[in-house]
C-alpha atoms as a PDB file:
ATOM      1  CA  UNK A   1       6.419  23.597   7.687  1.00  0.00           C
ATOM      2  CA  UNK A   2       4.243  20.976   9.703  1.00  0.00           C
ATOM      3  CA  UNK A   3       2.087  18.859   8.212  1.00  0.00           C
ATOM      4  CA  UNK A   4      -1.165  19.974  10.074  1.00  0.00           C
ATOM      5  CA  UNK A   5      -0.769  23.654   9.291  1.00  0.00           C
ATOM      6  CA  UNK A   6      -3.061  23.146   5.882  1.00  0.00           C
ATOM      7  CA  UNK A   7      -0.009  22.593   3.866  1.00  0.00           C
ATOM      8  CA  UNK A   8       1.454  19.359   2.123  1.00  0.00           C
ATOM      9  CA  UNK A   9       4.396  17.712   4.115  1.00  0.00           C
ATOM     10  CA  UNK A  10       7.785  17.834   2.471  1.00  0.00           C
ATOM     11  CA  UNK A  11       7.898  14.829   0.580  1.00  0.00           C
ATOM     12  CA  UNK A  12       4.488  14.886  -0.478  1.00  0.00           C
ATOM     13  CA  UNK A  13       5.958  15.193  -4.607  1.00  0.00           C
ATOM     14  CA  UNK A  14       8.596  12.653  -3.865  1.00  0.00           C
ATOM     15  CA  UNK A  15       5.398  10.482  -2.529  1.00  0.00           C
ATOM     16  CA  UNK A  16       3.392  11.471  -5.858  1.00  0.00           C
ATOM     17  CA  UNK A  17       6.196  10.803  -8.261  1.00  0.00           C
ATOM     18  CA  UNK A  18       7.087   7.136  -6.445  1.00  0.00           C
ATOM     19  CA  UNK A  19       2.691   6.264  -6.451  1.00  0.00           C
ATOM     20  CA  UNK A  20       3.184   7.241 -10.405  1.00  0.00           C
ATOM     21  CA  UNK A  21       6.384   4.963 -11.360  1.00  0.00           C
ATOM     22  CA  UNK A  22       4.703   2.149  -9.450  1.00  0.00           C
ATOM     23  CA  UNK A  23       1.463   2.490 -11.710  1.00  0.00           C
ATOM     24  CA  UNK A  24       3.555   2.889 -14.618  1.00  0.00           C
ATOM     25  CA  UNK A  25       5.146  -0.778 -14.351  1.00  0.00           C
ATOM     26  CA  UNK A  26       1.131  -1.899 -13.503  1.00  0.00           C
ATOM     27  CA  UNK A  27       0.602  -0.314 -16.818  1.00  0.00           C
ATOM     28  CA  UNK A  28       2.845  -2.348 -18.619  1.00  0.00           C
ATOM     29  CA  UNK A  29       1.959  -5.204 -17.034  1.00  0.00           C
ATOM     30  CA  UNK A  30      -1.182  -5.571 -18.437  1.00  0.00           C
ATOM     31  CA  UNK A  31      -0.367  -3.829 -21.202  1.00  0.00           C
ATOM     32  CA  UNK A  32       1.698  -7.081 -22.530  1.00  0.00           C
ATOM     33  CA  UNK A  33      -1.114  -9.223 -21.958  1.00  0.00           C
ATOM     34  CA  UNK A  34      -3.524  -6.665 -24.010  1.00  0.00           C
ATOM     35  CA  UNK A  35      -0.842  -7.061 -26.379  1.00  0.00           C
ATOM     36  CA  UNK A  36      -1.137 -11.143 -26.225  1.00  0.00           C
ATOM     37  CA  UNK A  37      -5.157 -10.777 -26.686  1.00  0.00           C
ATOM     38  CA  UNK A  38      -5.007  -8.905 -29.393  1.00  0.00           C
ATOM     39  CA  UNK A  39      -2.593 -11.053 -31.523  1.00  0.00           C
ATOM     40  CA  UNK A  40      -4.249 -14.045 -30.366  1.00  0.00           C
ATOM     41  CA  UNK A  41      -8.219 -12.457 -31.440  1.00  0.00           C
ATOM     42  CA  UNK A  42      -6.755 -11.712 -34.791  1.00  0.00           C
ATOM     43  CA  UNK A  43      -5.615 -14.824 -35.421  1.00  0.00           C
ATOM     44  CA  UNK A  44      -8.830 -16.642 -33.997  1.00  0.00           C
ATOM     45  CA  UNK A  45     -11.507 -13.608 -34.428  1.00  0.00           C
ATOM     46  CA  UNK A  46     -14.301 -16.464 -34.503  1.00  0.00           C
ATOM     47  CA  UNK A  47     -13.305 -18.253 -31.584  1.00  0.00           C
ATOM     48  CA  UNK A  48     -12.983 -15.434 -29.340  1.00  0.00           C
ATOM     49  CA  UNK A  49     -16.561 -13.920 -30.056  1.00  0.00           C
ATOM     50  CA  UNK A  50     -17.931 -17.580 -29.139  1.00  0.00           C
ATOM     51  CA  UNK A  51     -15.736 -17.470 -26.093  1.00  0.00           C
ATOM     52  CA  UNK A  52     -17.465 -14.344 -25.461  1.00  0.00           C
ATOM     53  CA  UNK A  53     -21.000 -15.486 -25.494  1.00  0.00           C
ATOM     54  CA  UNK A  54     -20.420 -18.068 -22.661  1.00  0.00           C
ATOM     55  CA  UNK A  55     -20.195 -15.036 -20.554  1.00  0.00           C
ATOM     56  CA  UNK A  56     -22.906 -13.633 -18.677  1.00  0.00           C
ATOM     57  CA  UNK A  57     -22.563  -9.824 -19.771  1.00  0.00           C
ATOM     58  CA  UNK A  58     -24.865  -8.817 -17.278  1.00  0.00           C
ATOM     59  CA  UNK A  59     -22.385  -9.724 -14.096  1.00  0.00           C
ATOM     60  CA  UNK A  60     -19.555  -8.457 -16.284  1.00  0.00           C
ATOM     61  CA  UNK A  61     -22.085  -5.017 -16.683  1.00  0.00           C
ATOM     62  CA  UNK A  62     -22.897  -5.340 -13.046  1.00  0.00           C
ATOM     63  CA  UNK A  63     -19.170  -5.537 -11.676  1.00  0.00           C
ATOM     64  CA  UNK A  64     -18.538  -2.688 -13.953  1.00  0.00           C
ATOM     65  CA  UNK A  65     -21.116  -0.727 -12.125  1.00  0.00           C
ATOM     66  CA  UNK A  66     -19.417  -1.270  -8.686  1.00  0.00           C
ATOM     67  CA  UNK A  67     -15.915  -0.376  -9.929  1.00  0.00           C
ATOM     68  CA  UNK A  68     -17.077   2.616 -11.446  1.00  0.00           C
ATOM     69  CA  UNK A  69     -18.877   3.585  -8.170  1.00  0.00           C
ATOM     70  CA  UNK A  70     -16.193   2.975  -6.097  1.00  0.00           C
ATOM     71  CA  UNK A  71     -14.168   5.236  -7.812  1.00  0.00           C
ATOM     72  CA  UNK A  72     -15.908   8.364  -7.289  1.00  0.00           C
ATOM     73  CA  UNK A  73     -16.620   7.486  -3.761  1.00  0.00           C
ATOM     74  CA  UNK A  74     -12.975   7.200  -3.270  1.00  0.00           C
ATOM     75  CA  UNK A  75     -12.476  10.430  -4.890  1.00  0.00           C
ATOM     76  CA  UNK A  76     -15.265  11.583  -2.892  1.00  0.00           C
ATOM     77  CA  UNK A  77     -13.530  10.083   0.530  1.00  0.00           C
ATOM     78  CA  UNK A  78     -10.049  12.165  -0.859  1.00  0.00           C
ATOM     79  CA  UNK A  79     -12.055  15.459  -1.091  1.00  0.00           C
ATOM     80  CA  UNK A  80     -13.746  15.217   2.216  1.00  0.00           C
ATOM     81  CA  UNK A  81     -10.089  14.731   3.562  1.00  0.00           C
ATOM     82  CA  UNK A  82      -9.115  18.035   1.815  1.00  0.00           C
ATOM     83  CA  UNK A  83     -12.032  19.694   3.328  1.00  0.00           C
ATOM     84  CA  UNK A  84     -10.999  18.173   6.947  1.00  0.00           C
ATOM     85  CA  UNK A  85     -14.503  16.338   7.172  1.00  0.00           C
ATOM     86  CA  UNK A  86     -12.985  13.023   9.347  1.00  0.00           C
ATOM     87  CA  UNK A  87     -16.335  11.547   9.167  1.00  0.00           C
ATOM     88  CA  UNK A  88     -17.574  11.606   5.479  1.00  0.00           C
ATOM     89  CA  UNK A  89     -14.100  10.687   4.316  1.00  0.00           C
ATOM     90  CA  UNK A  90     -14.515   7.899   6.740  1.00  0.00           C
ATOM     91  CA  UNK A  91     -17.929   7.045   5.065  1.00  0.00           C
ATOM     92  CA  UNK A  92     -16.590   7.059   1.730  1.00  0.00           C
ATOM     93  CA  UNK A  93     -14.211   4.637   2.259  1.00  0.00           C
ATOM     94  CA  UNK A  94     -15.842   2.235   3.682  1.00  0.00           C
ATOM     95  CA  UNK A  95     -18.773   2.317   0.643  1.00  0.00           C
ATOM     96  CA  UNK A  96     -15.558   1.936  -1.494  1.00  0.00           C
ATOM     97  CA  UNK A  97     -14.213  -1.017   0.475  1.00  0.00           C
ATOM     98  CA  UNK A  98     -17.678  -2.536   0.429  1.00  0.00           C
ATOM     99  CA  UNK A  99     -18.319  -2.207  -3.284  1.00  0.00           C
ATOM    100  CA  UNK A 100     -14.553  -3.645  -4.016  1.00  0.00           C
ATOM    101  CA  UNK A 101     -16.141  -6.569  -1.847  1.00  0.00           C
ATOM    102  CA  UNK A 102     -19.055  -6.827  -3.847  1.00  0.00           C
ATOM    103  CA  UNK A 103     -16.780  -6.842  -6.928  1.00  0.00           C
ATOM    104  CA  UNK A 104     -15.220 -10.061  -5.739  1.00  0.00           C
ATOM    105  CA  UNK A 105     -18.030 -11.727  -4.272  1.00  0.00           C
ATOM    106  CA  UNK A 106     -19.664 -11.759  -7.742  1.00  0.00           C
ATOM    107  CA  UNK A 107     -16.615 -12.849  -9.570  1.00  0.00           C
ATOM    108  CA  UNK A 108     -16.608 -15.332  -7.320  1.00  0.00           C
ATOM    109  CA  UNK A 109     -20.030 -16.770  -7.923  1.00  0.00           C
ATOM    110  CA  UNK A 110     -19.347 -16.039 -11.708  1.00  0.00           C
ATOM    111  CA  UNK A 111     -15.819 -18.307 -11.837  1.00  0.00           C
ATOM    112  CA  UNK A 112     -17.763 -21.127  -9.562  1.00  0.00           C
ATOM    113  CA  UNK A 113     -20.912 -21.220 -12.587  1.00  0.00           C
ATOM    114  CA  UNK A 114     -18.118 -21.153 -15.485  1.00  0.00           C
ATOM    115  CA  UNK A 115     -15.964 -23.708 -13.556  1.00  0.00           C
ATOM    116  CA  UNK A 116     -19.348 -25.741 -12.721  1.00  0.00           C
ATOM    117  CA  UNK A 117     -20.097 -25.619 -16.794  1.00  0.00           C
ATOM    118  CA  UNK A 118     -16.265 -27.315 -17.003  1.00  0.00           C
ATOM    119  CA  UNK A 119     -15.097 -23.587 -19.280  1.00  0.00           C
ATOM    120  CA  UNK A 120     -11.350 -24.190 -16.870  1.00  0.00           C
ATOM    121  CA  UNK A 121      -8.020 -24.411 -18.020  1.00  0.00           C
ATOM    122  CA  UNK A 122      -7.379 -28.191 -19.119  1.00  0.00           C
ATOM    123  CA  UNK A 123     -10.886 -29.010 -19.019  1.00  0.00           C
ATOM    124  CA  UNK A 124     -11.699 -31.688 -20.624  1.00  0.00           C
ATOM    125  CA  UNK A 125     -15.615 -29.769 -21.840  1.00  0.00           C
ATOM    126  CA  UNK A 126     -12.896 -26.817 -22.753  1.00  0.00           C
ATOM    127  CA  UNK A 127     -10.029 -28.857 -24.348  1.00  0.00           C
ATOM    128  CA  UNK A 128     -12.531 -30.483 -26.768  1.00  0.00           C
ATOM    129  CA  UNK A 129     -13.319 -26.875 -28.097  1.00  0.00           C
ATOM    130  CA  UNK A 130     -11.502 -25.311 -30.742  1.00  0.00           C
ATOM    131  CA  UNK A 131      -7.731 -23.644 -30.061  1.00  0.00           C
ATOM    132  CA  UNK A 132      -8.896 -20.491 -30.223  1.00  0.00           C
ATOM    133  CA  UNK A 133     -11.233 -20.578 -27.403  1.00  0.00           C
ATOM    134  CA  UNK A 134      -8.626 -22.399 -25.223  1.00  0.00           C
ATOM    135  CA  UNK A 135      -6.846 -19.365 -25.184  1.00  0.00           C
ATOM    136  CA  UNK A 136      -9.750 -17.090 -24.895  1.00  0.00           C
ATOM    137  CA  UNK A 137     -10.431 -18.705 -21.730  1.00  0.00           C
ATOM    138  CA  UNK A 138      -6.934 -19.401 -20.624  1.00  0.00           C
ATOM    139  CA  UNK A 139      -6.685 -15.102 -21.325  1.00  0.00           C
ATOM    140  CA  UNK A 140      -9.545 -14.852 -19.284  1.00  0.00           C
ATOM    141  CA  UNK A 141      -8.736 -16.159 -15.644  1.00  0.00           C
ATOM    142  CA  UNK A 142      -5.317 -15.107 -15.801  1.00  0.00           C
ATOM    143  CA  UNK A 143      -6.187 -11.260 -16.575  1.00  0.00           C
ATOM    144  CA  UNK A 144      -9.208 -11.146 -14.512  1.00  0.00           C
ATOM    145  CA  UNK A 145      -7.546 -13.459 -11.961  1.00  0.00           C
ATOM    146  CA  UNK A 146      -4.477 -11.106 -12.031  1.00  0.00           C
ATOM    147  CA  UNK A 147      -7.016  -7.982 -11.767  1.00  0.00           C
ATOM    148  CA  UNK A 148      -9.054  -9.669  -8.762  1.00  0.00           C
ATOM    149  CA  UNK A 149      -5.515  -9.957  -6.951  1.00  0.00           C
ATOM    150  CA  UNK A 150      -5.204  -5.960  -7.357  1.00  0.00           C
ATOM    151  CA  UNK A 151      -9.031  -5.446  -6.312  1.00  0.00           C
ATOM    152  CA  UNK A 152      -7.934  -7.378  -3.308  1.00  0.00           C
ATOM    153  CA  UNK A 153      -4.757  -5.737  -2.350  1.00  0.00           C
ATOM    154  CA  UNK A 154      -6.490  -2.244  -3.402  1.00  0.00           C
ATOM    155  CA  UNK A 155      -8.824  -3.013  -0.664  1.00  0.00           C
ATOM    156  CA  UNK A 156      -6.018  -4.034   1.403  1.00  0.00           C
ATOM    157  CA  UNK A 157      -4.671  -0.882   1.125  1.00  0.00           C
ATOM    158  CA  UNK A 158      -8.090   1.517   1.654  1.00  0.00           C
ATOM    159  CA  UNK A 159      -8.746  -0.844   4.779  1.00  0.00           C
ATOM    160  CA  UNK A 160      -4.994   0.504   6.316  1.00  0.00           C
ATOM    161  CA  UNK A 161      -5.887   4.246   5.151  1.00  0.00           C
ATOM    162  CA  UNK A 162      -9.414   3.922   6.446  1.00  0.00           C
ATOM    163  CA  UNK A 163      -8.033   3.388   9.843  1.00  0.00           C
ATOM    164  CA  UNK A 164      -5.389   5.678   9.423  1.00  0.00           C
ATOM    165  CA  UNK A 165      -8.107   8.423   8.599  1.00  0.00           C
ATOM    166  CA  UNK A 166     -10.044   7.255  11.830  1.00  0.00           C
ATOM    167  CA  UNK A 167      -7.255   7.764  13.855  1.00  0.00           C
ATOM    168  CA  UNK A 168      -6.759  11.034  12.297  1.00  0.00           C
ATOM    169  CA  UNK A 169      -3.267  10.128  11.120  1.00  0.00           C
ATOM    170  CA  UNK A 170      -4.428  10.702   7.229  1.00  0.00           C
ATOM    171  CA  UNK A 171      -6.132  14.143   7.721  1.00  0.00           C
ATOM    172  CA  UNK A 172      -6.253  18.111   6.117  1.00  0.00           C
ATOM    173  CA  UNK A 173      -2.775  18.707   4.632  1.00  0.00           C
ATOM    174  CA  UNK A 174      -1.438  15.188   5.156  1.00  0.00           C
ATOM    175  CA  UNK A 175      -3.215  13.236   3.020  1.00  0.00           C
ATOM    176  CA  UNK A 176      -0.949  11.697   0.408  1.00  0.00           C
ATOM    177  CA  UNK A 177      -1.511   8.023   1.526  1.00  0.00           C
ATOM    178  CA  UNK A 178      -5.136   8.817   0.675  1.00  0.00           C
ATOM    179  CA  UNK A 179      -4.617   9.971  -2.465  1.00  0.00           C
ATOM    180  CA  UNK A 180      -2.023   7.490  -4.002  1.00  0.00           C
ATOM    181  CA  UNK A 181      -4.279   4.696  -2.437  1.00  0.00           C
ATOM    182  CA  UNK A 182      -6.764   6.613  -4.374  1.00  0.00           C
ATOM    183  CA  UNK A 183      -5.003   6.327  -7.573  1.00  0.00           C
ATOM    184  CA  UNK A 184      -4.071   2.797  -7.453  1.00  0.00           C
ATOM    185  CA  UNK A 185      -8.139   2.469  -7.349  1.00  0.00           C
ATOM    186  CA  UNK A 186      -8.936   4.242 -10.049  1.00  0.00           C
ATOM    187  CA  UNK A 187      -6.452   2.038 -12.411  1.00  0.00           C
ATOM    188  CA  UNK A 188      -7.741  -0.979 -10.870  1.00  0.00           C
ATOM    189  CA  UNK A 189     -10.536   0.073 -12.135  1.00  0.00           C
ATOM    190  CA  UNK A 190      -9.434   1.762 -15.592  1.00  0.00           C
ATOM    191  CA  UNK A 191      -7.941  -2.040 -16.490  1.00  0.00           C
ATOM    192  CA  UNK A 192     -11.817  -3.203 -15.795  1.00  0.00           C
ATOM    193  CA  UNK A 193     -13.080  -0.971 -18.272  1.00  0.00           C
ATOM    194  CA  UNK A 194     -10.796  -2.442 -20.669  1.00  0.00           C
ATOM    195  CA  UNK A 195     -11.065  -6.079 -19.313  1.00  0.00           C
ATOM    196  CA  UNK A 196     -15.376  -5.683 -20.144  1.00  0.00           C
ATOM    197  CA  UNK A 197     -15.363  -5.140 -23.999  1.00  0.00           C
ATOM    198  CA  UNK A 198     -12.412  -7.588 -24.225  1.00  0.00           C
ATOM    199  CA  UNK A 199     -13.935 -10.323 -22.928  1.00  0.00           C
ATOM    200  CA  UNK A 200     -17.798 -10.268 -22.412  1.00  0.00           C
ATOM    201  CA  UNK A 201     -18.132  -7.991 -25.667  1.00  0.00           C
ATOM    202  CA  UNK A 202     -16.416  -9.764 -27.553  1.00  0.00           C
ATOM    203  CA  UNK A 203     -17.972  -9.537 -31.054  1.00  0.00           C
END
C-alpha cells in the first residue's frame, strides 16, 4: 500500500499512538503546576485575586482570541490536506503560524509593562508585597513562560510541516505529520484556556 494511493501509510497508528504518549507527559506537566496553584490560592485566596487585578485582562482576552483562532485554522489547514487542496492547506498554516506570532509578540509587550511596573521575581516593588502574591507572580512567568516556550516550538514545528506541505511531501493520504503537529496546537492552546481564568480571572 503506497502512501499516495488515498490511503494512510503503514505506521500512520504507530505515529498517532507515539503524538498521544508525548501529549500525555505535556499533560502532566502542567498538570503538577495546576496542582501547585491551586494549593497555593487556597491558602492565600486574597492575595491571588489582587495578583490578578495587576493584569490587563484584555491582552490576556486578546491572546485568547488568537489561540483559539489558530486552532481551527490549523484544523482547517489538516482538512484541506485530506481534501488534497496544496494551496489552502498552505494558507492555513501560515494564518496559524502568524497568529502563534501574534500570541508572543503581545506577551511580549505584556511581560516588558509588568517587568517595567517592577511585578518580577525578586523585585524589590514585588518582594515588599505580601507572600501570597510572590507566588502568584512567581506561578505566573514560569507557567506562561513554560507555555510561551511550547507556542514557540509549536510554531517551530508548523513552520517544518508548512514547507513540507509546499513541497508536497505532507499531502492526501500522508498527512500524519500534519495532524500530530496539529494536535500538539490544539493543547498548546487547551493549557491557555486554563492559564486565562487562573491568572487574569482570578477572583
Amino acid at each position: 500500500m503506497s502512501a499516495g494511493d488515498g490511503h494512510e501509510p503503514k505506521d500512520y497508528l504507530g505515529a498517532k499512538m507515539g503524538m498521544w504518549l508525548f501529549l500525555l507527559t505535556e499533560i502532566l506537566l502542567f498538570g503538577g503546576l495546576f496542582i501547585l496553584y491551586s494549593a497555593y490560592r487556597a491558602a492565600y485566596p486574597r492575595d491571588f485575586h489582587n495578583g490578578g487585578q495587576s493584569l490587563n485582562v484584555t491582552l490576556g482576552v486578546i491572546n485568547t482570541v488568537a489561540l483559539l483562532t489558530s486552532s481551527l485554522t490549523v484544523a482547517l489547514a489538516v482538512g484541506a490536506t485530506q481534501r488534497g487542496d496544496r494551496r489552502a492547506s498552505v494558507s492555513f498554516l501560515v494564518v496559524t503560524i502568524v497568529l502563534g506570532a501574534a500570541f508572543l509578540v503581545n506577551k511580549y509587550f505584556e511581560w516588558s509593562h509588568e517587568i517595567h511596573l517592577g511585578l518580577y521575581p525578586n523585585s524589590p516593588a514585588l518582594l515588599d508585597r505580601p507572600r501570597g502574591e510572590i507566588l502568584f507572580f512567581g506561578l505566573y512567568y514560569t507557567m506562561t513562560g513554560l507555555h510561551g516556550l511550547h507556542v514557540i516550538a509549536g510554531i517551530a514545528l508548523l513552520s517544518v510541516v508548512l514547507a513540507l506541505v509546499a513541497k508536497g511531501r505532507v499531502r492526501q493520504g500522508d498527512h500524519v505529520k500534519l495532524e500530530n503537529s496539529g494536535l500538539y496546537w490544539h493543547l498548546v492552546d487547551v493549557i491557555w484556556i486554563f492559564l486565562l481564568p487562573l491568572f487574569y480571572l482570578a477572583a
